[in-house]
PDB file of N, CA and C in Angstrom:
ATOM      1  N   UNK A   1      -1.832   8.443   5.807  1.00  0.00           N
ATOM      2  CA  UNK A   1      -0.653   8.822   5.067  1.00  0.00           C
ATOM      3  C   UNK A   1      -0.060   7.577   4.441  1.00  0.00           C
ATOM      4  N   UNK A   2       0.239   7.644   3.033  1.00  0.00           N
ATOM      5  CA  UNK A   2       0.821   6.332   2.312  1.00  0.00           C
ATOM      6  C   UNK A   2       2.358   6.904   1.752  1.00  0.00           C
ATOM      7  N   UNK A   3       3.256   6.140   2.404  1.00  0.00           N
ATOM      8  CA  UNK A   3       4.608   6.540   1.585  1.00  0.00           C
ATOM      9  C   UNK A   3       4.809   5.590   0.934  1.00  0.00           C
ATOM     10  N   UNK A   4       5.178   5.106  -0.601  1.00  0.00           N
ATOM     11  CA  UNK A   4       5.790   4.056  -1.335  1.00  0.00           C
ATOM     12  C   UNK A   4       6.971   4.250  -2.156  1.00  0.00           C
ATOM     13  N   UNK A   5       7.639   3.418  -2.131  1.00  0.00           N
ATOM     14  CA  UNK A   5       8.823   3.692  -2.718  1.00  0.00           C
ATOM     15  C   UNK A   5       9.137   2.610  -3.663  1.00  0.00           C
ATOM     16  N   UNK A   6       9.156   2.592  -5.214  1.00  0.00           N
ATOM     17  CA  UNK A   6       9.584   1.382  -6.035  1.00  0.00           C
ATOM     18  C   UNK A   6      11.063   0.865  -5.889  1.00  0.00           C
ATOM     19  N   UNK A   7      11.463  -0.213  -5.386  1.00  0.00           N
ATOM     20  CA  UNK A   7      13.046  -0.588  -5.882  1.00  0.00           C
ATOM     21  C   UNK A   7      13.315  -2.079  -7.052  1.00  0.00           C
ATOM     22  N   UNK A   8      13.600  -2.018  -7.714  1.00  0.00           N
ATOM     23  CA  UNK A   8      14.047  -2.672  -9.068  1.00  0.00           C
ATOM     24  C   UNK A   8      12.677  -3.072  -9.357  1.00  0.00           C
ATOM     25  N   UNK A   9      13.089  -4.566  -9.784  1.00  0.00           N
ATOM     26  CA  UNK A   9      11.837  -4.487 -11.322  1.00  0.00           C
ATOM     27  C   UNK A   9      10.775  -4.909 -10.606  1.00  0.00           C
ATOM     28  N   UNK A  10       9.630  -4.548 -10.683  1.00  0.00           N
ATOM     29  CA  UNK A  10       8.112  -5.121 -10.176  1.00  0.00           C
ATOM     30  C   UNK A  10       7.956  -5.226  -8.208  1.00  0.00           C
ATOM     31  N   UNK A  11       8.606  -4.556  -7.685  1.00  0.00           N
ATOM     32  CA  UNK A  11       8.371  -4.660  -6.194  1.00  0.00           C
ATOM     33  C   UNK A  11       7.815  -2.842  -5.940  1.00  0.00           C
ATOM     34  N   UNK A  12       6.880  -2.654  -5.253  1.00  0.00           N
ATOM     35  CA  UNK A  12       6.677  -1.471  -4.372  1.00  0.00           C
ATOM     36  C   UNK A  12       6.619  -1.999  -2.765  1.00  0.00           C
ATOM     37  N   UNK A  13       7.245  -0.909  -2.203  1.00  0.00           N
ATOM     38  CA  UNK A  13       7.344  -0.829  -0.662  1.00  0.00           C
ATOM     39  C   UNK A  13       6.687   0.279   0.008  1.00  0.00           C
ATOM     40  N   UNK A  14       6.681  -0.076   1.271  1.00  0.00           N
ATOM     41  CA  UNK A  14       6.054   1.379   2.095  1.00  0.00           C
ATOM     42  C   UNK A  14       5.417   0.926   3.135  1.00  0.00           C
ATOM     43  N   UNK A  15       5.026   2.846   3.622  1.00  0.00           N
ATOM     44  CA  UNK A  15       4.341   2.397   5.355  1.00  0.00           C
ATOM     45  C   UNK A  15       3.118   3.143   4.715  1.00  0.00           C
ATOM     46  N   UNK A  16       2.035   2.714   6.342  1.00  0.00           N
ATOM     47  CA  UNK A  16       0.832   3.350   6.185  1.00  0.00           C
ATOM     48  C   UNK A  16       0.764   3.500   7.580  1.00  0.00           C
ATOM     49  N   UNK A  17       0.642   5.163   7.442  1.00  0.00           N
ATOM     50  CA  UNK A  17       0.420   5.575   9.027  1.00  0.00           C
ATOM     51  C   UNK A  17      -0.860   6.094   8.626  1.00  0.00           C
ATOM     52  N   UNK A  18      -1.225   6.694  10.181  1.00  0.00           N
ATOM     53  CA  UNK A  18      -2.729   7.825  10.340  1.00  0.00           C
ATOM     54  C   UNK A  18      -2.317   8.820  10.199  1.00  0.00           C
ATOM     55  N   UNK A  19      -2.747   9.919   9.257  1.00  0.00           N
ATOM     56  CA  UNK A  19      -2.276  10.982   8.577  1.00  0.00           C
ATOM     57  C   UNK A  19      -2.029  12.002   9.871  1.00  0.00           C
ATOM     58  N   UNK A  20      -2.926  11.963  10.905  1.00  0.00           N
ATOM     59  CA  UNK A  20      -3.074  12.981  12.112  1.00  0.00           C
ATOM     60  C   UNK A  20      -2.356  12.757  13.104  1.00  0.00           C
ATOM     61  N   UNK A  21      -2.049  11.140  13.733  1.00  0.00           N
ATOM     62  CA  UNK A  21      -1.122  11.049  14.773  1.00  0.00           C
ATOM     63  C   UNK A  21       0.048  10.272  14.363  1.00  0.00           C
ATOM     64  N   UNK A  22       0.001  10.024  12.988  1.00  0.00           N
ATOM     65  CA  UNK A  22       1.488   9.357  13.062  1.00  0.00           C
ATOM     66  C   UNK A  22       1.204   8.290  13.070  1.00  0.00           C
ATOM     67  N   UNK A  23       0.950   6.785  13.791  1.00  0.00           N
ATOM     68  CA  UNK A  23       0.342   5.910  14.271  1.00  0.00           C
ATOM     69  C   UNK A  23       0.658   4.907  12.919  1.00  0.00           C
ATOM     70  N   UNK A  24       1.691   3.736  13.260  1.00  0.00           N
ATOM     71  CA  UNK A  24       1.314   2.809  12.151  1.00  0.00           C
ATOM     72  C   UNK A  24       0.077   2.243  12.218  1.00  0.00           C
ATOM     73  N   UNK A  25      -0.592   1.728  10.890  1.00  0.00           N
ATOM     74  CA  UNK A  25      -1.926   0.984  10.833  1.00  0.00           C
ATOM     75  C   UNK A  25      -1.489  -0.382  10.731  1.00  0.00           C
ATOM     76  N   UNK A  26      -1.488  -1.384  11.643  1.00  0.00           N
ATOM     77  CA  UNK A  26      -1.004  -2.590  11.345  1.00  0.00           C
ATOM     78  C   UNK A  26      -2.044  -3.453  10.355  1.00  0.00           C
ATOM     79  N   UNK A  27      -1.735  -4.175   9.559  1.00  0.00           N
ATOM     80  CA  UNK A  27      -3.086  -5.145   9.054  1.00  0.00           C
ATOM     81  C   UNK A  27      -3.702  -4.330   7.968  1.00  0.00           C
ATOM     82  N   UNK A  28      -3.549  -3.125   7.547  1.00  0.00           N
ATOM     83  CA  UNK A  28      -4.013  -2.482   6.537  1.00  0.00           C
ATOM     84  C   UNK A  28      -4.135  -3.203   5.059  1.00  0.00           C
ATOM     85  N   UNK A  29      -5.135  -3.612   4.508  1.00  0.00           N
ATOM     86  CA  UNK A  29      -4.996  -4.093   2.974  1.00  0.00           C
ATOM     87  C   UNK A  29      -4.432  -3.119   1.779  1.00  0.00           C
ATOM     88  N   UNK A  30      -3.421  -3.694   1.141  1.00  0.00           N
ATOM     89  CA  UNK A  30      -3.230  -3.249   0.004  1.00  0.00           C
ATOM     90  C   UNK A  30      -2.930  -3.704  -0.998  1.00  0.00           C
ATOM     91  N   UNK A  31      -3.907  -3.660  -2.147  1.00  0.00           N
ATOM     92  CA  UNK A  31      -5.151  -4.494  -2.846  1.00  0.00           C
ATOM     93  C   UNK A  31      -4.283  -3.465  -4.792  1.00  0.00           C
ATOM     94  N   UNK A  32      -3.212  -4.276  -5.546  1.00  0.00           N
ATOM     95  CA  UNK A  32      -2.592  -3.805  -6.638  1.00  0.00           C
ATOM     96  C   UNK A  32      -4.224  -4.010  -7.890  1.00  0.00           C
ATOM     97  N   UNK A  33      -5.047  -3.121  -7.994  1.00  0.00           N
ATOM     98  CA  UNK A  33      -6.789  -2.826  -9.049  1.00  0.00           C
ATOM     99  C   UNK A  33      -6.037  -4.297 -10.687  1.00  0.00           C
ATOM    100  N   UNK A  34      -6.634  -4.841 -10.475  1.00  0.00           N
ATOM    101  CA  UNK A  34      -6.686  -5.479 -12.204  1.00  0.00           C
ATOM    102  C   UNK A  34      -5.278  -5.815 -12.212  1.00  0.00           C
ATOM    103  N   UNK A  35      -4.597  -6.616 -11.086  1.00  0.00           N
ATOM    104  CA  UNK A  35      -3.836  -7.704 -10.894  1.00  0.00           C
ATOM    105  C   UNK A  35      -3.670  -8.730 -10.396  1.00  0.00           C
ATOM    106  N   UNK A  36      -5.209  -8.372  -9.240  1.00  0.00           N
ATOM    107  CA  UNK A  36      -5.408  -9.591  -8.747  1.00  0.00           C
ATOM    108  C   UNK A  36      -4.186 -10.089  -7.255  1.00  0.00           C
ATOM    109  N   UNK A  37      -3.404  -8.971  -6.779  1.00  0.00           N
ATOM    110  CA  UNK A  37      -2.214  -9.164  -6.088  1.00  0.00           C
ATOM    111  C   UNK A  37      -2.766  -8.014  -4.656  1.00  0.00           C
ATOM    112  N   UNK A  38      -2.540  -8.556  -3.852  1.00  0.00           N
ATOM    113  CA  UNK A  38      -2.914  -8.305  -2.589  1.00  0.00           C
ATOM    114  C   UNK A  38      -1.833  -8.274  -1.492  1.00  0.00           C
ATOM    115  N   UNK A  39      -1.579  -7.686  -0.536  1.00  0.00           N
ATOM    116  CA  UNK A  39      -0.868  -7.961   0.898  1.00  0.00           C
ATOM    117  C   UNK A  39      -1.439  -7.254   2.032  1.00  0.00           C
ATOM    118  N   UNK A  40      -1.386  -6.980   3.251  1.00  0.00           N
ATOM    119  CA  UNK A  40      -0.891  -6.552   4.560  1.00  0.00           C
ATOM    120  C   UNK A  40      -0.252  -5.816   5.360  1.00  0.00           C
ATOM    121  N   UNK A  41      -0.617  -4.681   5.966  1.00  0.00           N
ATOM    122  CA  UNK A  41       1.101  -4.320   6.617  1.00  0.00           C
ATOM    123  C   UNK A  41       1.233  -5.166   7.693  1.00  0.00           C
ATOM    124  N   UNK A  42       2.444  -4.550   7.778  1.00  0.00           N
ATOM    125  CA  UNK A  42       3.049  -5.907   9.140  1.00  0.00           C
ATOM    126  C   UNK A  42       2.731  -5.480  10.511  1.00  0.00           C
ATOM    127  N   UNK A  43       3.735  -5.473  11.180  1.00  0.00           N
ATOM    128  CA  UNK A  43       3.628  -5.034  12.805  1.00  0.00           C
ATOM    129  C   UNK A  43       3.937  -3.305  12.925  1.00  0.00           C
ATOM    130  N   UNK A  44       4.417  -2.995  12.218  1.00  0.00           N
ATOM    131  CA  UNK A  44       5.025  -1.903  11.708  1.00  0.00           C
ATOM    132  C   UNK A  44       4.830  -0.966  10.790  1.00  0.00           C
ATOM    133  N   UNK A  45       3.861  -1.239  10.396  1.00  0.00           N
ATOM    134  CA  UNK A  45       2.658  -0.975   8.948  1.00  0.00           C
ATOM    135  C   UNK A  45       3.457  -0.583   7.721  1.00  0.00           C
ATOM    136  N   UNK A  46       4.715  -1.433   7.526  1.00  0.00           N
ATOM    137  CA  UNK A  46       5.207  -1.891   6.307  1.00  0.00           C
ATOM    138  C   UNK A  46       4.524  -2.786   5.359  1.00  0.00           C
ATOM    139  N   UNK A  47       4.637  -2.592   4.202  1.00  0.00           N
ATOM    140  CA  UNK A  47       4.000  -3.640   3.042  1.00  0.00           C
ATOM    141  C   UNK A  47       5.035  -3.815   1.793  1.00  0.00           C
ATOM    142  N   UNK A  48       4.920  -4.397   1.877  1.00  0.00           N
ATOM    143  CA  UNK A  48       5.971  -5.231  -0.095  1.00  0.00           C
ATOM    144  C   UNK A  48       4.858  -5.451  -0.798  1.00  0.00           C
ATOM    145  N   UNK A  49       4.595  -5.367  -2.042  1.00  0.00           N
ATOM    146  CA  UNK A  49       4.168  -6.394  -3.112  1.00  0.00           C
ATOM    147  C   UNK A  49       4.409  -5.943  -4.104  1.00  0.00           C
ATOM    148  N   UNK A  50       4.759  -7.043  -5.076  1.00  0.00           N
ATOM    149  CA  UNK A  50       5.190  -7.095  -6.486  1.00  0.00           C
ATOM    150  C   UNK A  50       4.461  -6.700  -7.257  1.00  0.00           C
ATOM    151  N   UNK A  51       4.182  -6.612  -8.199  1.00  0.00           N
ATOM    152  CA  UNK A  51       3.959  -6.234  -9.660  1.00  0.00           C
ATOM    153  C   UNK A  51       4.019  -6.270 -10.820  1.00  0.00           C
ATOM    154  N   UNK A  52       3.313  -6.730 -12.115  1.00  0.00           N
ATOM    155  CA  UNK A  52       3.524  -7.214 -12.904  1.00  0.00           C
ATOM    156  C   UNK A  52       3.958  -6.176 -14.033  1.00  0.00           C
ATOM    157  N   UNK A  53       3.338  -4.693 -13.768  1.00  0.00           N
ATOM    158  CA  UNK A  53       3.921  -4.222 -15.387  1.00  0.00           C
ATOM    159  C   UNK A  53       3.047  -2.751 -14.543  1.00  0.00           C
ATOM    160  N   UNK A  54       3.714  -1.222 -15.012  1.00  0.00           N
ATOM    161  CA  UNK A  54       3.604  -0.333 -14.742  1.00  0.00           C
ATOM    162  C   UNK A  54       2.784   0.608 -15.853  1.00  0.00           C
ATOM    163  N   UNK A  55       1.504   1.369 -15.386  1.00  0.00           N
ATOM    164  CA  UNK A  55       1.391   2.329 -14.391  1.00  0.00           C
ATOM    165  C   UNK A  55       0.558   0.817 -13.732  1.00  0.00           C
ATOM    166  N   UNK A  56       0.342   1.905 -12.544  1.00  0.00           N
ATOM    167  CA  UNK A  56      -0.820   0.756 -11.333  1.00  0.00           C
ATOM    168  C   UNK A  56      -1.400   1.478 -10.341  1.00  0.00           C
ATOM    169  N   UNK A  57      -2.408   1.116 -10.046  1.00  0.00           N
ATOM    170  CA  UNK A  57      -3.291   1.621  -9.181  1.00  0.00           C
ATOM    171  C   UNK A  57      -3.498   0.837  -8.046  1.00  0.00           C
ATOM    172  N   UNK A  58      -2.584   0.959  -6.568  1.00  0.00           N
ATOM    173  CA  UNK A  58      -3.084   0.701  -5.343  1.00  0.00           C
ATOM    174  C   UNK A  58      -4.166   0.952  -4.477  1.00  0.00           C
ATOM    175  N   UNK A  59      -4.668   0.565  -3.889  1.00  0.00           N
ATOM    176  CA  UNK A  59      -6.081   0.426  -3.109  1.00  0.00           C
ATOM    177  C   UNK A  59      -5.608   0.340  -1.475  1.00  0.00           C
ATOM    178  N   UNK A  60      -5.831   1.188  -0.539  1.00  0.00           N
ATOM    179  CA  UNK A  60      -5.582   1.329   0.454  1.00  0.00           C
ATOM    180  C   UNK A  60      -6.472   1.351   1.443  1.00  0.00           C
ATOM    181  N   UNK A  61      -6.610   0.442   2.014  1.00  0.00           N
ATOM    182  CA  UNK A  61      -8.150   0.534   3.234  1.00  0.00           C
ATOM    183  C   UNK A  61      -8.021  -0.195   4.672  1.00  0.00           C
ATOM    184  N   UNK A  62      -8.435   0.351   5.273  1.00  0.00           N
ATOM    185  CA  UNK A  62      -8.334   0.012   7.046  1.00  0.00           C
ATOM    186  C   UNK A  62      -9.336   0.032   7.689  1.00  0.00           C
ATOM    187  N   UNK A  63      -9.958  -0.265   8.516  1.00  0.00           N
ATOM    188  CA  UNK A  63     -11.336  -0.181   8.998  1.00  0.00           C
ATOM    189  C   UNK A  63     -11.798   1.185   9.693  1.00  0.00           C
ATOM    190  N   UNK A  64     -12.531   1.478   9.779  1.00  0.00           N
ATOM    191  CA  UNK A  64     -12.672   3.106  10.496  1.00  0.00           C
ATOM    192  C   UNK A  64     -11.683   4.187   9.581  1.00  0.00           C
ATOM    193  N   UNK A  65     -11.053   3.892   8.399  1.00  0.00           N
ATOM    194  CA  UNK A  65     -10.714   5.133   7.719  1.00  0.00           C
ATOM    195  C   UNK A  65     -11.135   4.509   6.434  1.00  0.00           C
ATOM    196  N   UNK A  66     -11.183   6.083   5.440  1.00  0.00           N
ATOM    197  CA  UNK A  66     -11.323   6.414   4.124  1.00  0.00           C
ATOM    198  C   UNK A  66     -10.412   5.639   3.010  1.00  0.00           C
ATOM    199  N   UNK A  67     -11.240   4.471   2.316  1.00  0.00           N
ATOM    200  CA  UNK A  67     -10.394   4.121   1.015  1.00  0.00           C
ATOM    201  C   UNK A  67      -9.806   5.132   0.558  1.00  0.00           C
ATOM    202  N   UNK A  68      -8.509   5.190   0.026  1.00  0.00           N
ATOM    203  CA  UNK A  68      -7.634   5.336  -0.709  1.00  0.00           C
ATOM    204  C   UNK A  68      -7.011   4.923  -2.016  1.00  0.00           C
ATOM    205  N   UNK A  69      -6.960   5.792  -2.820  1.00  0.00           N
ATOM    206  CA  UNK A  69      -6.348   4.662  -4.035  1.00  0.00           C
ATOM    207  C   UNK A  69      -5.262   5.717  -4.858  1.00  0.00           C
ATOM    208  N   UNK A  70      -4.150   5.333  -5.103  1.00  0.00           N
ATOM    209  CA  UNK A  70      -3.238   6.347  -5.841  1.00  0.00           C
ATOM    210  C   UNK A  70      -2.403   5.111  -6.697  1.00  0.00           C
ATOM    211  N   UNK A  71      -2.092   5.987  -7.743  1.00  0.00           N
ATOM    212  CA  UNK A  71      -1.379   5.411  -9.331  1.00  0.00           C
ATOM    213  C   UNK A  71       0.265   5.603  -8.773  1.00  0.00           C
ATOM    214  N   UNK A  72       0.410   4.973  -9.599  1.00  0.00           N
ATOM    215  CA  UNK A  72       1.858   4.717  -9.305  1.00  0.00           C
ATOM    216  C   UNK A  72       2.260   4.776 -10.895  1.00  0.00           C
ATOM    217  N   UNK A  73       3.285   5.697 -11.621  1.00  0.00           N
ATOM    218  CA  UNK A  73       3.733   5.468 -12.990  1.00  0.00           C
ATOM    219  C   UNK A  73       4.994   4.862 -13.416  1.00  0.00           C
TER     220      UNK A  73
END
């Protein structure tokens, strides 16, 4: 499960849980396609990263689950 939420100019936020138990994914990559901008979730499977210019395509992957990738407009 990916929740993101944009606040002001060029930042997206959010968690990444396991869609079935809830479960933050700590350490999860999330990889902004043809920006070259990358982060982490934390302890808490929160993530920040910025952004240079909108629409965008995030990349979501964890080990033992299914890449993910959803647009953001």
């Amino acid at each position: 499960m990916i929740s993101t939420q944009s606040f002001g100019q060029g930042t997206i936020t959010g968690n990444i849980k396991d869609k079935k138990t809830n479960e933050t994914l700590i350490g999860a990559s999330i990889i902004i396609l043809n920006q070259n901008r990358g982060t982490s979730t934390d302890f808490n499977g929160h993530f920040s990263i910025d952004y240079e210019s909108l629409p965008i395509k995030i990349e979501c992957s964890y080990i033992g689950y299914e890449q993910t990738i959803i647009e953001i407009n």
